[in-house]
C-alpha atoms as a PDB file:
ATOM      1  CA  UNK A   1      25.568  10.822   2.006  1.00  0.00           C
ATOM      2  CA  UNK A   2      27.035  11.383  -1.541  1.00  0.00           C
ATOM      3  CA  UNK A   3      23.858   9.710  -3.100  1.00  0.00           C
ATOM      4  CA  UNK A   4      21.169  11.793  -1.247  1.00  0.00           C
ATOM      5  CA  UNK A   5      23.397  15.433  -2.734  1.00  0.00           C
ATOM      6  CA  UNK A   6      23.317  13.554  -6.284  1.00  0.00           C
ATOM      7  CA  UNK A   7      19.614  12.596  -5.897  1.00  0.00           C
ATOM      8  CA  UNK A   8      19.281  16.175  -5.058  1.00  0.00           C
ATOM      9  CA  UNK A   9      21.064  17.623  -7.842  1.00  0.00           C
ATOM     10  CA  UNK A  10      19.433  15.448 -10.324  1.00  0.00           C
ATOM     11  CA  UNK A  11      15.629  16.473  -8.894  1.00  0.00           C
ATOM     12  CA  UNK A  12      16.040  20.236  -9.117  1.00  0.00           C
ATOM     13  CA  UNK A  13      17.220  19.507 -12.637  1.00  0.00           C
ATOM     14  CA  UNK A  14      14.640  17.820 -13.908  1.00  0.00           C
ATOM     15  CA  UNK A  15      11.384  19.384 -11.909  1.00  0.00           C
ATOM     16  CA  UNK A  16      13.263  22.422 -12.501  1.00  0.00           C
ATOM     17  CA  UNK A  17      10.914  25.550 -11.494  1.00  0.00           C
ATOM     18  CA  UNK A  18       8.203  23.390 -10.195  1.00  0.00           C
ATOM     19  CA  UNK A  19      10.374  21.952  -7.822  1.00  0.00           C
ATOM     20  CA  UNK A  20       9.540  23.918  -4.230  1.00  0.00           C
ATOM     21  CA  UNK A  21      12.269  21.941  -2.383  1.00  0.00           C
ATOM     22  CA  UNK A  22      13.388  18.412  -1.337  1.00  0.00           C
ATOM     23  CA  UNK A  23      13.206  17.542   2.318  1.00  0.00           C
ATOM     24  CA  UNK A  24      14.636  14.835   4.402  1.00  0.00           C
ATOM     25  CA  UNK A  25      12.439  13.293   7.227  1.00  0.00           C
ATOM     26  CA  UNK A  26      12.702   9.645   9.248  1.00  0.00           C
ATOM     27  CA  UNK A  27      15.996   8.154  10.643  1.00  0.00           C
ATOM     28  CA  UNK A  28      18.482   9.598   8.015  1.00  0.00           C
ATOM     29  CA  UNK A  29      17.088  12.728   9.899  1.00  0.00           C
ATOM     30  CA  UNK A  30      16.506  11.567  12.975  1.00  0.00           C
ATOM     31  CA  UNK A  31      20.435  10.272  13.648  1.00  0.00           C
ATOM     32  CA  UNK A  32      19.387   6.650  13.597  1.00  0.00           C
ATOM     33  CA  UNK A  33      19.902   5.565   9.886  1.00  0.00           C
ATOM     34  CA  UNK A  34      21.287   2.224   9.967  1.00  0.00           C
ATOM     35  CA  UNK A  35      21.765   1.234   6.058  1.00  0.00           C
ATOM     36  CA  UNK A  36      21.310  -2.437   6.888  1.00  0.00           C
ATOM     37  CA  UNK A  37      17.743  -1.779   8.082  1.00  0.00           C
ATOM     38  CA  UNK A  38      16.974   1.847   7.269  1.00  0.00           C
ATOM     39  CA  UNK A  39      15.666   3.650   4.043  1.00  0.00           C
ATOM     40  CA  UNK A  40      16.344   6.873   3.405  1.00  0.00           C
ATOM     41  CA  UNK A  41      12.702   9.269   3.721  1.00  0.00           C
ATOM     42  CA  UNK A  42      12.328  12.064   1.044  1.00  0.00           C
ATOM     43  CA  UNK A  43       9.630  14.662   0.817  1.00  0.00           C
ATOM     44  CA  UNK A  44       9.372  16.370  -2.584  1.00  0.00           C
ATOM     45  CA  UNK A  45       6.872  19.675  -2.659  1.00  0.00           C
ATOM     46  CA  UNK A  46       6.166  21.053  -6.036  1.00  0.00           C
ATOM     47  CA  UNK A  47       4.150  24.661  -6.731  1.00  0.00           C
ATOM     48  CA  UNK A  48       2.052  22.650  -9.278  1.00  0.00           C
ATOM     49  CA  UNK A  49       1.070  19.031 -10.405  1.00  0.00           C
ATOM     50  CA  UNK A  50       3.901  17.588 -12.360  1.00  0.00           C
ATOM     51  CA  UNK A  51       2.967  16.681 -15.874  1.00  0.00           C
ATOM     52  CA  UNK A  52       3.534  12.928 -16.929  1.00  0.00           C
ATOM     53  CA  UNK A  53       6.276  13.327 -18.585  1.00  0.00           C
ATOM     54  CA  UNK A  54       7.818  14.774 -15.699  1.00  0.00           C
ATOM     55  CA  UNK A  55       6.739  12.300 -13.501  1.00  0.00           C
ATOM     56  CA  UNK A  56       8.379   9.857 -16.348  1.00  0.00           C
ATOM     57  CA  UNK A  57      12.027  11.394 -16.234  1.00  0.00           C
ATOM     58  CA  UNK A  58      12.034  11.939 -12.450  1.00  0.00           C
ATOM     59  CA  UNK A  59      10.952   8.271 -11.925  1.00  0.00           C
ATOM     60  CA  UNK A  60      13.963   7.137 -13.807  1.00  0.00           C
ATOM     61  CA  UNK A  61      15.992   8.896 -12.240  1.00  0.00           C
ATOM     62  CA  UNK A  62      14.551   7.380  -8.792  1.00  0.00           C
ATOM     63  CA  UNK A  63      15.003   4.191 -10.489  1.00  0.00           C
ATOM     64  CA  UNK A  64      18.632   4.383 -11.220  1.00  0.00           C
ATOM     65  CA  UNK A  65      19.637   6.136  -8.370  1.00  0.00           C
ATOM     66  CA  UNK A  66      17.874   3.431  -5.673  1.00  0.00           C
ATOM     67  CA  UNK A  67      20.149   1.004  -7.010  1.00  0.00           C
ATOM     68  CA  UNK A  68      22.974   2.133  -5.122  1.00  0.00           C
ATOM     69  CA  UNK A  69      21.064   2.875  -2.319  1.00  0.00           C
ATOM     70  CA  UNK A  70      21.843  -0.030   0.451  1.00  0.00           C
ATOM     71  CA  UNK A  71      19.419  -1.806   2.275  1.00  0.00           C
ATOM     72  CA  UNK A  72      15.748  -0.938   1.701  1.00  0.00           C
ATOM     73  CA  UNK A  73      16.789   1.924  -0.334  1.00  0.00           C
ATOM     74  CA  UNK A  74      14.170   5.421  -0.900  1.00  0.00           C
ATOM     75  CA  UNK A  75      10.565   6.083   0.270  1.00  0.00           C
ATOM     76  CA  UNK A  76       9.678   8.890  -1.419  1.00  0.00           C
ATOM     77  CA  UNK A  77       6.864  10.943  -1.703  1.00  0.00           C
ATOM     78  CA  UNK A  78       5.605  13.672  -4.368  1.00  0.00           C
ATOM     79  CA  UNK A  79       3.215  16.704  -2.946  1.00  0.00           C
ATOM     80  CA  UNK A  80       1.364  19.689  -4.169  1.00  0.00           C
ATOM     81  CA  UNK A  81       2.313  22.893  -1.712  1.00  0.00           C
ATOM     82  CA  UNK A  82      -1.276  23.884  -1.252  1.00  0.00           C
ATOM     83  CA  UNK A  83      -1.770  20.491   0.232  1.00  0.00           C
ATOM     84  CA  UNK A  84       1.050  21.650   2.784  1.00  0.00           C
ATOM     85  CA  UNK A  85      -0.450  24.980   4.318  1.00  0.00           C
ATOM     86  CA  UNK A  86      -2.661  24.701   5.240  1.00  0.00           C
ATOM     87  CA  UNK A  87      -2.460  21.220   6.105  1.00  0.00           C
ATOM     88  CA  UNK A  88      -4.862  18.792   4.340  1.00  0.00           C
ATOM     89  CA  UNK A  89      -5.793  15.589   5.754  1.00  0.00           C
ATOM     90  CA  UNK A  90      -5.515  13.037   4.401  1.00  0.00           C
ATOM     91  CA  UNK A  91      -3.179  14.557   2.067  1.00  0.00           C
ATOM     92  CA  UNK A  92      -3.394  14.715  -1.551  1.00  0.00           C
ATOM     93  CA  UNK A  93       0.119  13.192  -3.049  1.00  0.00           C
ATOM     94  CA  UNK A  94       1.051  13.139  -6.869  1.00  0.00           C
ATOM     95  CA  UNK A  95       3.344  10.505  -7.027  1.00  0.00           C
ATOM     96  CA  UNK A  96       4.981   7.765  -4.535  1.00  0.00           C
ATOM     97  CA  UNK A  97       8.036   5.226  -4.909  1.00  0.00           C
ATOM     98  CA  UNK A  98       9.916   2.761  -2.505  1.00  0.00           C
ATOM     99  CA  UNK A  99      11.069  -0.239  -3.465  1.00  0.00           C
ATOM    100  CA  UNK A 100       8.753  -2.751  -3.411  1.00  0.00           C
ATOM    101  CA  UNK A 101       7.175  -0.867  -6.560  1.00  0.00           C
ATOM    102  CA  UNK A 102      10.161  -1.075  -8.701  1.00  0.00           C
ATOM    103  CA  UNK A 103       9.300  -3.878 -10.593  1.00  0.00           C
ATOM    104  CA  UNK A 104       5.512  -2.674 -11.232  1.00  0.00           C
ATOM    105  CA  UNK A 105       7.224   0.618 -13.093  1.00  0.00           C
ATOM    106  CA  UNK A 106       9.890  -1.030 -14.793  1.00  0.00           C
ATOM    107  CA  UNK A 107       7.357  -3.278 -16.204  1.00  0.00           C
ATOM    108  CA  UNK A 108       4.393  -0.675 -17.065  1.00  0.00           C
ATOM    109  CA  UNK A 109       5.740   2.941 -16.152  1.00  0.00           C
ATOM    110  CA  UNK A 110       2.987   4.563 -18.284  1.00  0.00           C
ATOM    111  CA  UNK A 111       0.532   2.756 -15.588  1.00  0.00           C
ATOM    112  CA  UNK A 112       2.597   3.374 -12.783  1.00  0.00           C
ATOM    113  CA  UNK A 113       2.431   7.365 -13.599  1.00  0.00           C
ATOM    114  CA  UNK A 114      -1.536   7.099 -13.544  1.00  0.00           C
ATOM    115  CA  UNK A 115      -2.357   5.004 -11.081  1.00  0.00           C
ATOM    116  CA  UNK A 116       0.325   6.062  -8.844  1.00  0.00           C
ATOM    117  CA  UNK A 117      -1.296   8.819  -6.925  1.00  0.00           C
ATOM    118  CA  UNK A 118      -4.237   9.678  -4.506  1.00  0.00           C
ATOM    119  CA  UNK A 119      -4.193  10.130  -0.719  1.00  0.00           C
ATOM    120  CA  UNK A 120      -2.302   8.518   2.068  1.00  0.00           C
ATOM    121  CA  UNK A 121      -2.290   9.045   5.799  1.00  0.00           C
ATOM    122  CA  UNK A 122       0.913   8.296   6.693  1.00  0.00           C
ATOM    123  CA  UNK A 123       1.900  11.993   4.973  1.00  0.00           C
ATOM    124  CA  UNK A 124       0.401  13.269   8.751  1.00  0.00           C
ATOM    125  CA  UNK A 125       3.315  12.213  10.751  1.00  0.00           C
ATOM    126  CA  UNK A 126       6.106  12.531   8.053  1.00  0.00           C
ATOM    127  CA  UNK A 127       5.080  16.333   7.877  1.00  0.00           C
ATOM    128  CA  UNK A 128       5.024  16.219  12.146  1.00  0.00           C
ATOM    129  CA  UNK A 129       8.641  14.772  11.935  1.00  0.00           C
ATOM    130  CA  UNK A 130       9.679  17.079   9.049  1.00  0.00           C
ATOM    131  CA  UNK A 131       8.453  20.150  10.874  1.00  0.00           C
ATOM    132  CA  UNK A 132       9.995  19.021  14.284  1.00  0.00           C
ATOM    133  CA  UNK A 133      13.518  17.634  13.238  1.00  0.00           C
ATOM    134  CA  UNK A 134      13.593  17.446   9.516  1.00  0.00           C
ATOM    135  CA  UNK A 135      16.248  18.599   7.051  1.00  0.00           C
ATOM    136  CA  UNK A 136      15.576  20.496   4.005  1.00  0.00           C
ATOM    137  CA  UNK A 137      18.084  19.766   1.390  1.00  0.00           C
ATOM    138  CA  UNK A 138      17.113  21.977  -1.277  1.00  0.00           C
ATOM    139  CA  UNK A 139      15.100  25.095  -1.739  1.00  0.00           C
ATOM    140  CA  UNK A 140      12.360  26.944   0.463  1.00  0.00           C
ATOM    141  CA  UNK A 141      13.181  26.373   4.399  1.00  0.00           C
ATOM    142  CA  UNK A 142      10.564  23.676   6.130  1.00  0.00           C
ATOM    143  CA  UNK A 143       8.728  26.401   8.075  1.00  0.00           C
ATOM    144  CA  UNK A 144       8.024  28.226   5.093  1.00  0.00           C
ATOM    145  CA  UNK A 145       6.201  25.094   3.677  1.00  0.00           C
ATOM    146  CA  UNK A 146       4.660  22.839   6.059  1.00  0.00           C
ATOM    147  CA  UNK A 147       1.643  24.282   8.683  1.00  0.00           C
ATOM    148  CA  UNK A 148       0.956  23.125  11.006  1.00  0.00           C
ATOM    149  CA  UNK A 149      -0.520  19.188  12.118  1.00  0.00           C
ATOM    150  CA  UNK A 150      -3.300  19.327  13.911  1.00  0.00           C
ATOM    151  CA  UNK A 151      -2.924  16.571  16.840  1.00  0.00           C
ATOM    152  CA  UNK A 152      -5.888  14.734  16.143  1.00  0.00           C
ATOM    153  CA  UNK A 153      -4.025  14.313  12.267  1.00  0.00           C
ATOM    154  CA  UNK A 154      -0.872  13.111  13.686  1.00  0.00           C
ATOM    155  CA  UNK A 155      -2.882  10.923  16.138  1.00  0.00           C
ATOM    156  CA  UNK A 156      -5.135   9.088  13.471  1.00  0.00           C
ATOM    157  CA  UNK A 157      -2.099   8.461  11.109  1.00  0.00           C
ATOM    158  CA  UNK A 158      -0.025   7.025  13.996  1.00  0.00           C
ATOM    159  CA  UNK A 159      -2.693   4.313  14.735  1.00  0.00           C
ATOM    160  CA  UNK A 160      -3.072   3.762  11.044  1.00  0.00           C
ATOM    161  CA  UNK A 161       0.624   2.883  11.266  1.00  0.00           C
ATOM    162  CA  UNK A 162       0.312   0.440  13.892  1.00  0.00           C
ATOM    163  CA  UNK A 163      -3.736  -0.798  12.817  1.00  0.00           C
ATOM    164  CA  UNK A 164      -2.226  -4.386  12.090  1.00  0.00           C
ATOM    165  CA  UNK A 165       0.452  -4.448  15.065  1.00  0.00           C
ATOM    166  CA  UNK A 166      -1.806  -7.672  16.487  1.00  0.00           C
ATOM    167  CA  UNK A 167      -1.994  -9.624  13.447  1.00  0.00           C
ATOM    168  CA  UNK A 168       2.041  -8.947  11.942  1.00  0.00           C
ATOM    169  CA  UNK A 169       3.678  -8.988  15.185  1.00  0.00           C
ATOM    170  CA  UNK A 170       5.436 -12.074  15.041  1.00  0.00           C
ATOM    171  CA  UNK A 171       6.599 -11.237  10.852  1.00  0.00           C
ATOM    172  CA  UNK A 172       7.613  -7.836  11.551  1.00  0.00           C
ATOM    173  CA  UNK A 173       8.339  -8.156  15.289  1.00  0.00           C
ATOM    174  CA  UNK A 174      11.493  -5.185  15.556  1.00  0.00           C
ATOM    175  CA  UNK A 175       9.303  -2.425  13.410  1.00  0.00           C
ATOM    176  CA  UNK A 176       6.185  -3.013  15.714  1.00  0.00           C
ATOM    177  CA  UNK A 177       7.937  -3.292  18.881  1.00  0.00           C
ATOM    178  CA  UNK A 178       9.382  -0.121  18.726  1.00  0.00           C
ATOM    179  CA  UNK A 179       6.842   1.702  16.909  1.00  0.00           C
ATOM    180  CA  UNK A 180       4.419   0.956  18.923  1.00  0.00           C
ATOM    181  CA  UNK A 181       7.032   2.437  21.669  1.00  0.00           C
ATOM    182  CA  UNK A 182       7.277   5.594  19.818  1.00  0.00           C
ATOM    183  CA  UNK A 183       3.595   5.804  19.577  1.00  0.00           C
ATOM    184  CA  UNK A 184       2.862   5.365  23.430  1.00  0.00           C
ATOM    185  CA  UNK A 185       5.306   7.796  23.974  1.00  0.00           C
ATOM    186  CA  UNK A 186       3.581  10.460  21.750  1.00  0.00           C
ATOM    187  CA  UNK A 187      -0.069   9.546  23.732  1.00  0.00           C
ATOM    188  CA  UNK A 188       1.127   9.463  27.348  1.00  0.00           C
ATOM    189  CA  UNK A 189       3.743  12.425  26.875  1.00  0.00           C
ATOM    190  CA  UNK A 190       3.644  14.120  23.076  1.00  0.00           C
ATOM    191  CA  UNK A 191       6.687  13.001  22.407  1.00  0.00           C
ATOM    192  CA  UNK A 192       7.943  12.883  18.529  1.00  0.00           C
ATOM    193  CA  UNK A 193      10.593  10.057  18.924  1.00  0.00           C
ATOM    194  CA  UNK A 194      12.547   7.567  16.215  1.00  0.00           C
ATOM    195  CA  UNK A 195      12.039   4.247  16.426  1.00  0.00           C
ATOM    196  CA  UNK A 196      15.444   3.841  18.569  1.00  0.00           C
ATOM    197  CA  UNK A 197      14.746   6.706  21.032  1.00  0.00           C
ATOM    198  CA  UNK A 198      10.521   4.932  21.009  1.00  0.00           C
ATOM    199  CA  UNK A 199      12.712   2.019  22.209  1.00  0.00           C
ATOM    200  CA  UNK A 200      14.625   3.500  24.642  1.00  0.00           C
ATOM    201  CA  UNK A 201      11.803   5.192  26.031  1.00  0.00           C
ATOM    202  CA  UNK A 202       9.640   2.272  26.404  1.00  0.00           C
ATOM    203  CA  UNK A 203      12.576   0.760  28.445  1.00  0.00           C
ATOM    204  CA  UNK A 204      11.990   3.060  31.489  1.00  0.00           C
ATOM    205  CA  UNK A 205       8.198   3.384  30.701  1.00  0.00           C
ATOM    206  CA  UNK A 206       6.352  -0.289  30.468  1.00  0.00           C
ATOM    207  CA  UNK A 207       6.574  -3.132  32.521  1.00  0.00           C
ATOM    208  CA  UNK A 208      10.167  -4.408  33.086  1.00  0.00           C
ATOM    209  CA  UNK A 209       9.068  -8.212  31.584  1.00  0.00           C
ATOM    210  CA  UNK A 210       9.002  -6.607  27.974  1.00  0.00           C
ATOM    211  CA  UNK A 211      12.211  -5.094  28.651  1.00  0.00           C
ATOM    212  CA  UNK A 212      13.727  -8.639  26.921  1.00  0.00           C
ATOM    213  CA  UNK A 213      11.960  -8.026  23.558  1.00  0.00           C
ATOM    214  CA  UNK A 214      12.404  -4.320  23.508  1.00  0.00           C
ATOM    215  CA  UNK A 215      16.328  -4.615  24.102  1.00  0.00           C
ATOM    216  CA  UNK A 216      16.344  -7.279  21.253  1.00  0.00           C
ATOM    217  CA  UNK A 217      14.173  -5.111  18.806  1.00  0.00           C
ATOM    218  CA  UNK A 218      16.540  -2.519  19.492  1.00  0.00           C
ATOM    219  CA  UNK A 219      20.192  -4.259  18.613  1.00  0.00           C
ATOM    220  CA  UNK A 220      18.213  -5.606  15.460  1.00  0.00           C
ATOM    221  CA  UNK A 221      17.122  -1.837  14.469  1.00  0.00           C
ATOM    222  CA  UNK A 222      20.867  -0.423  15.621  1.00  0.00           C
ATOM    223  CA  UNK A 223      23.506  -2.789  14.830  1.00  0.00           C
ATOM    224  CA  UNK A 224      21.698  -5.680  12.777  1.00  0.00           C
ATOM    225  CA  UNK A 225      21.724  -8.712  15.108  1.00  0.00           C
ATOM    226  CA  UNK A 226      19.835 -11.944  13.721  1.00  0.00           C
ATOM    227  CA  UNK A 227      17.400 -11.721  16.839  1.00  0.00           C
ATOM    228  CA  UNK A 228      15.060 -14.564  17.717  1.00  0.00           C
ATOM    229  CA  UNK A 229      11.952 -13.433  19.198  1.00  0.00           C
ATOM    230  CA  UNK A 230       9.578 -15.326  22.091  1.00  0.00           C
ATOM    231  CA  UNK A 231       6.470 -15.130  19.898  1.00  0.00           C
ATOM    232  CA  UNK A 232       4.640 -15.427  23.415  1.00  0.00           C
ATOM    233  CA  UNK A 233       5.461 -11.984  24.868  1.00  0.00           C
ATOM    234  CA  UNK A 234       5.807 -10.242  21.612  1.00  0.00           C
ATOM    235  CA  UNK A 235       1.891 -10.951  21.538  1.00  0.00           C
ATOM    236  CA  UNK A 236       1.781 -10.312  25.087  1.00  0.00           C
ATOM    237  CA  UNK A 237       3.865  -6.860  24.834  1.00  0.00           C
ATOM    238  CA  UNK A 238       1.489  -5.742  21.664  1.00  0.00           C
ATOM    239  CA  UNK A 239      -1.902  -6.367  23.600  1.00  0.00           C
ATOM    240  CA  UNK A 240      -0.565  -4.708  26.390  1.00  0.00           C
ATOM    241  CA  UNK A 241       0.564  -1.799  24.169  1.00  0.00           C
ATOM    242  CA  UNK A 242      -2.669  -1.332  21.642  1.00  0.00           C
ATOM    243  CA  UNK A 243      -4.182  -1.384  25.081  1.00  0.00           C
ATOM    244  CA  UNK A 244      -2.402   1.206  26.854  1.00  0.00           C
ATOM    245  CA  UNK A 245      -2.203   3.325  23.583  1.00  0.00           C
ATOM    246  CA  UNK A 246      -6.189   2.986  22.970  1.00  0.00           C
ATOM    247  CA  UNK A 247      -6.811   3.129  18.974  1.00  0.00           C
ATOM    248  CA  UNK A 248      -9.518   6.002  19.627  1.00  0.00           C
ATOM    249  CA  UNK A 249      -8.430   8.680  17.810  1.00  0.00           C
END
């Protein structure tokens, strides 16, 4: 993708020797980007915390490069390499954009740079992906950066993923239905799966009567069909699932 290489380019440039390296994670990496539904998952490690100022030029840059980014454009995340390896949980990050914050930066980018950091769980299981099928796209190779996950990590930031499956299932019905796939899968078998393969998995896995909504979630995640759900056994296939998944860590 010509705007990930530019993106790229334009990072190294301006974090310049802070800059450990720029890694790709999620379904661009994972063989299952779909630009109608997908956005495109960057990792950016840095030896030390970026000044503000630095934070200010690479955010512009973020800013004018997501607009020709299709669909729901970049999740990106900014991260100290101490917080890395050994693996701190939950992990430290310096900065964060996708595009639901444009508008907050454009409109006060001086409070966006200091309010704009902190911890997040999620950072668990994009290092787990990372380290088991990511891509690095620019400097030090992903074993060389990222420890190891400890299970229990991975685990906790999973079900913090899917904590609200029960109440947004019938808004967000494709994303839960197959995450909550790919998240089974990792309990019952330790499998690290995409949403698609979560899908397929949960086809020969689960009871046959959610095969219906997990076939539909599926050509809405691969090929953008305007699915209509049955709100009846999408609540029925989540209880089933938080069930069989149990949200103990």
């Amino acid at each position: 993708m010509d705007h990930i290489k530019t993106f790229t380019a334009n990072s190294a440039e301006i974090l310049g020797d802070v800059l450990t390296g720029i890694y790709l994670h999620g379904s661009a990496a994972m063989g299952c980007y779909n630009p109608d539904k997908s956005d495109i998952d960057l990792l950016i490690v840095t030896e030390t915390k970026p000044d503000d100022d630095m934070k200010r030029r690479f955010m512009d840059m973020v800013i004018a490069a997501d607009r020709d980014i299709p669909a729901k454009g970049t999740e990106l995340s900014v991260v100290q390499r101490k917080y890395c390896d050994p693996f701190v949980y939950p992990t430290p990050f310096e900065l964060h954009y996708s595009r639901m914050h444009t508008q907050w930066y454009k409109d006060a980018p001086d409070d966006y740079i200091s309010k704009m950091n902190g911890t997040d769980k999620d950072l668990a299981a994009h290092f787990t992906i990372l380290r088991s099928r990511g891509i690095c796209l620019y400097g030090l190779p992903i074993n060389e950066v990222f420890g190891e996950v400890p299970d229990e990590a991975y685990m906790d930031s999973l079900l913090y993923d899917i904590a609200d499956a029960a109440d947004d299932i019938e808004g967000s019905t494709m994303y839960y239905t197959l995450n909550l796939a790919r998240v089974l899968a990792y309990r019952r078998e330790k499998l690290i799966l995409s949403k698609k393969e979560g899908g397929e998995w949960a086809l020969d896995n689960i009871p046959e009567r959610y095969a219906p909504l997990i076939r539909a979630a599926l050509l809405e995640y691969t090929e953008s069909a305007d699915m209509h759900y049955d709100p009846a056994l999408a609540r029925s296939y989540t209880e089933y699932m938080l069930g069989s998944i149990d949200m103990t860590p």
